[in-house]
Protein backbone atom coordinates (compact mmCIF):
# COMPACT_ATOMS: atom_id res chain seq x y z
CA UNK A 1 69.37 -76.59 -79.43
CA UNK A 2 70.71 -73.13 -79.33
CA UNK A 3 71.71 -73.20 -82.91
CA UNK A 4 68.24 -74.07 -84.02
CA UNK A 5 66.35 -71.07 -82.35
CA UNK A 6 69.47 -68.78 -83.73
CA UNK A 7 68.31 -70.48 -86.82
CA UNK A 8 64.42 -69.54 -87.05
CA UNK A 9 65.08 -66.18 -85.62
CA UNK A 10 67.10 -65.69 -88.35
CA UNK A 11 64.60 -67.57 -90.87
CA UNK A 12 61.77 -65.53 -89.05
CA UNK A 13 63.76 -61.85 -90.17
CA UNK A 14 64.25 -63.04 -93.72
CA UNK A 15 60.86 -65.05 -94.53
CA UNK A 16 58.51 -62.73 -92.79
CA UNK A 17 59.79 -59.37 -94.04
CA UNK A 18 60.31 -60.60 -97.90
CA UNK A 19 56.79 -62.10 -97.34
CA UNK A 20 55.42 -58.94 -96.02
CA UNK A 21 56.68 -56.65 -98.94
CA UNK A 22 55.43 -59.34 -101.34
CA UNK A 23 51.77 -59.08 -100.19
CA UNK A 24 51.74 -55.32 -100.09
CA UNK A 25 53.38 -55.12 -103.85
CA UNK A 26 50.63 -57.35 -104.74
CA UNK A 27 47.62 -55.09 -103.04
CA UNK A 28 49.30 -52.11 -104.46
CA UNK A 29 49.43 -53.46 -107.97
CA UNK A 30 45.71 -54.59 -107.84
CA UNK A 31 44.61 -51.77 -105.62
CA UNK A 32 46.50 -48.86 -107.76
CA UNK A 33 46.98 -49.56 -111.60
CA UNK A 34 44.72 -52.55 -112.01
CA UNK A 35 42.02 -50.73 -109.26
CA UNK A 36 42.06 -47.60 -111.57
CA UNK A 37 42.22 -49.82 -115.18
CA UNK A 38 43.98 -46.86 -117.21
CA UNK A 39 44.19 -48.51 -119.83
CA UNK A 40 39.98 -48.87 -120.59
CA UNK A 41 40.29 -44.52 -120.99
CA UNK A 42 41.26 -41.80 -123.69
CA UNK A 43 44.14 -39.98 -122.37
CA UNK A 44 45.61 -36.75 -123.37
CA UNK A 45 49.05 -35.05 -122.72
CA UNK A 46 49.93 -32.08 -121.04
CA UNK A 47 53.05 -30.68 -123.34
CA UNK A 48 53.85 -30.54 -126.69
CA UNK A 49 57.00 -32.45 -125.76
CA UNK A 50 55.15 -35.42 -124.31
CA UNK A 51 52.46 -35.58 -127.78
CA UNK A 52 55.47 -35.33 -130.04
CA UNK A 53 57.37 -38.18 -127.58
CA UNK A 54 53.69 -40.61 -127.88
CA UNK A 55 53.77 -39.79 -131.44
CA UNK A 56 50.15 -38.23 -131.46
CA UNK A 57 51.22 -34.69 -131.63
CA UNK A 58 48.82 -33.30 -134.89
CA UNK A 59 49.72 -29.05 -134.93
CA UNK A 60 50.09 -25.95 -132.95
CA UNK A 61 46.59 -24.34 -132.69
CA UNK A 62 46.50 -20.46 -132.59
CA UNK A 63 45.38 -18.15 -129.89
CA UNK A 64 45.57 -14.70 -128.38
CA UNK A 65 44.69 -13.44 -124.97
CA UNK A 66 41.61 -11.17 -124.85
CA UNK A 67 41.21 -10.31 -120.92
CA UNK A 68 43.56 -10.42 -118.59
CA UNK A 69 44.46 -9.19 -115.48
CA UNK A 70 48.61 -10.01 -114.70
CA UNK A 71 49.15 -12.38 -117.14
CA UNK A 72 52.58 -11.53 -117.91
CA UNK A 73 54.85 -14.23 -118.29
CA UNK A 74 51.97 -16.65 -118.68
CA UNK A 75 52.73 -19.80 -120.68
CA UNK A 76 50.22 -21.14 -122.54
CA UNK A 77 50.70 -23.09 -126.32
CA UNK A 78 47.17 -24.59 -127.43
CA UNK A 79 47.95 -27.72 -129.72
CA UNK A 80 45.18 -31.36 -131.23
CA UNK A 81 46.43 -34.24 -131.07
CA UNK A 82 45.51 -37.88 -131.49
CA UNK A 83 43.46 -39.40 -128.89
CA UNK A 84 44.85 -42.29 -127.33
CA UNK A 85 44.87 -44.92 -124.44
CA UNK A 86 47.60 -45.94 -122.64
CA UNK A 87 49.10 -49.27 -122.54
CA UNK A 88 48.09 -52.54 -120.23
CA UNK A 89 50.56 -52.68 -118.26
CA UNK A 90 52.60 -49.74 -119.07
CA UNK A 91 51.61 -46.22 -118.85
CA UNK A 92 54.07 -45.75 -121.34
CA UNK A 93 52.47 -47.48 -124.11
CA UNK A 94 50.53 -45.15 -126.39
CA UNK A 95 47.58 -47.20 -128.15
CA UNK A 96 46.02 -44.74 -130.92
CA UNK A 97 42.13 -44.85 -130.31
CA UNK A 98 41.48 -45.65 -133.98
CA UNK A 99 37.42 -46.91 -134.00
CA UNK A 100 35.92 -43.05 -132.93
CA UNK A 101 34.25 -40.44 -134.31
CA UNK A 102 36.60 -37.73 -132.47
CA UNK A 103 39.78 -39.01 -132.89
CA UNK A 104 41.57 -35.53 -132.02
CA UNK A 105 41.93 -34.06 -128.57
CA UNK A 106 42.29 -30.27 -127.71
CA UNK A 107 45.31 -30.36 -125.15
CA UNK A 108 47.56 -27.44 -123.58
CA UNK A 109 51.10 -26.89 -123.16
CA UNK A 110 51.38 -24.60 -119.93
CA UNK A 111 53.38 -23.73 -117.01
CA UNK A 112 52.14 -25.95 -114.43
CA UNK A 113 53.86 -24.15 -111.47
CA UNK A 114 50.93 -21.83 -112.37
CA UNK A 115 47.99 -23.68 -109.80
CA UNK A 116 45.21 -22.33 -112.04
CA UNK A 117 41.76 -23.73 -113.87
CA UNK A 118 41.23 -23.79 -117.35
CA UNK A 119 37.27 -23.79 -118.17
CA UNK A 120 35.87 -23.60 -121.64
CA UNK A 121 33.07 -21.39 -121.66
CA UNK A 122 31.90 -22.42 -124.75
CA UNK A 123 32.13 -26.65 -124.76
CA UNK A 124 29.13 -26.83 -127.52
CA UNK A 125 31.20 -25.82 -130.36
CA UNK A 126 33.95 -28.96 -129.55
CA UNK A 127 32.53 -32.04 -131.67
CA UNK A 128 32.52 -34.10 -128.34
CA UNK A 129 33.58 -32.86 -124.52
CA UNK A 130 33.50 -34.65 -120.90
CA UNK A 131 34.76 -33.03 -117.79
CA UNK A 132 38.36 -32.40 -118.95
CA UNK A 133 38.34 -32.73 -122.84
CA UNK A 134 37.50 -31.06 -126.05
CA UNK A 135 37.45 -33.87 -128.82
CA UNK A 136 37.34 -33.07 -132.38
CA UNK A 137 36.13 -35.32 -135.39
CA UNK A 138 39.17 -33.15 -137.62
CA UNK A 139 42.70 -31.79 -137.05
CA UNK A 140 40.98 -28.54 -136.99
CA UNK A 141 38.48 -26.36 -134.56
CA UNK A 142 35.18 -25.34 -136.57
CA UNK A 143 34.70 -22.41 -134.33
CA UNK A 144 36.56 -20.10 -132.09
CA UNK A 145 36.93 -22.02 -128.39
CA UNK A 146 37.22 -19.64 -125.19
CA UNK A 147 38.68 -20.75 -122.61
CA UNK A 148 38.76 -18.74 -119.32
CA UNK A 149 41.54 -18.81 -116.76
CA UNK A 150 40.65 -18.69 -113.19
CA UNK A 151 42.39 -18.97 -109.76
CA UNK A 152 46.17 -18.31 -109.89
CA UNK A 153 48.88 -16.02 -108.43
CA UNK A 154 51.95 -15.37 -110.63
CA UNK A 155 55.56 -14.86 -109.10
CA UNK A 156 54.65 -11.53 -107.61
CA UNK A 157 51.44 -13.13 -105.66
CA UNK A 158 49.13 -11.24 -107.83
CA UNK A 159 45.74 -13.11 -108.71
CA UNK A 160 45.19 -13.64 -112.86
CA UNK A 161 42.59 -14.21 -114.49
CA UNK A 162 41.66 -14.05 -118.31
CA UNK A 163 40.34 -15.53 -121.11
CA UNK A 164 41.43 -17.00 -124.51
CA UNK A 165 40.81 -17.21 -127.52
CA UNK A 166 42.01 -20.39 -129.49
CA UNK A 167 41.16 -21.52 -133.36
């Protein structure tokens, strides 16, 4: 008799744990990457490195910095690339969007230590924007973009600000 209720406490710390972790690794997968369905949206990158990695890395874009105030050691590279979407189940995956009218995406290598906002003051002349993107119909801008830089402090704790100009 004692050996049997040694036996389904036991049973009872192996089952109901392992069963436990189960359930919540199946609500997490749903909930997070299937909840969010990544893979249904364009995508961009956020370094050269990572575009040249996917394999959607086009060319280095141009730029120079017209107003600034402390923007010293600011890093900033402006580059297109090819849009794409990321894979089903993989985030990894890199799934060239092939069937669009802007295939090209205006991305930015930068230092992201730097906690700061990048707004495009002038969106029209992009083929194709949202919220966060600039898309392009060719591997090249038509028009000068500028993009303003707001709400930073560098290593000294001094607010920047600025704008740019990228073609």
């Amino acid at each position: 008799m004692k050996k049997r209720k040694v036996l389904n406490i036991l049973l009872y710390l192996v089952v109901v744990p392992i069963s436990l972790f189960l359930l919540f690794w199946a609500m997490n997968a749903y909930g997070g990457w299937y909840g969010y369905q990544k893979w249904k949206y364009r995508g961009g990158t956020s370094s050269i490195s990572e575009s040249k990695k996917r394999g959607v890395f086009v060319k280095t874009l141009n730029y120079k910095i017209i107003e600034s105030e402390n923007l010293h050691d600011f890093k900033f590279t402006p580059y297109l690339e090819r849009g794409f979407k990321v894979g089903l189940h993989i985030s990894e995956e890199t799934n060239i969007v092939r069937n669009s009218q802007f295939p090209f995406n205006l991305s930015y290598d930068r230092n992201k230590k730097d906690s700061i906002a990048l707004n495009i003051l002038n969106m029209e002349k992009a083929d194709s924007s949202d919220v966060v993107w600039s898309y392009f119909s060719n591997a090249k801008l038509n028009d000068t973009i500028i993009i303003e830089i707001d709400g930073a402090r560098n290593k000294s704790g001094k607010f920047i600000s600025g704008k740019i100009k990228v073609w």
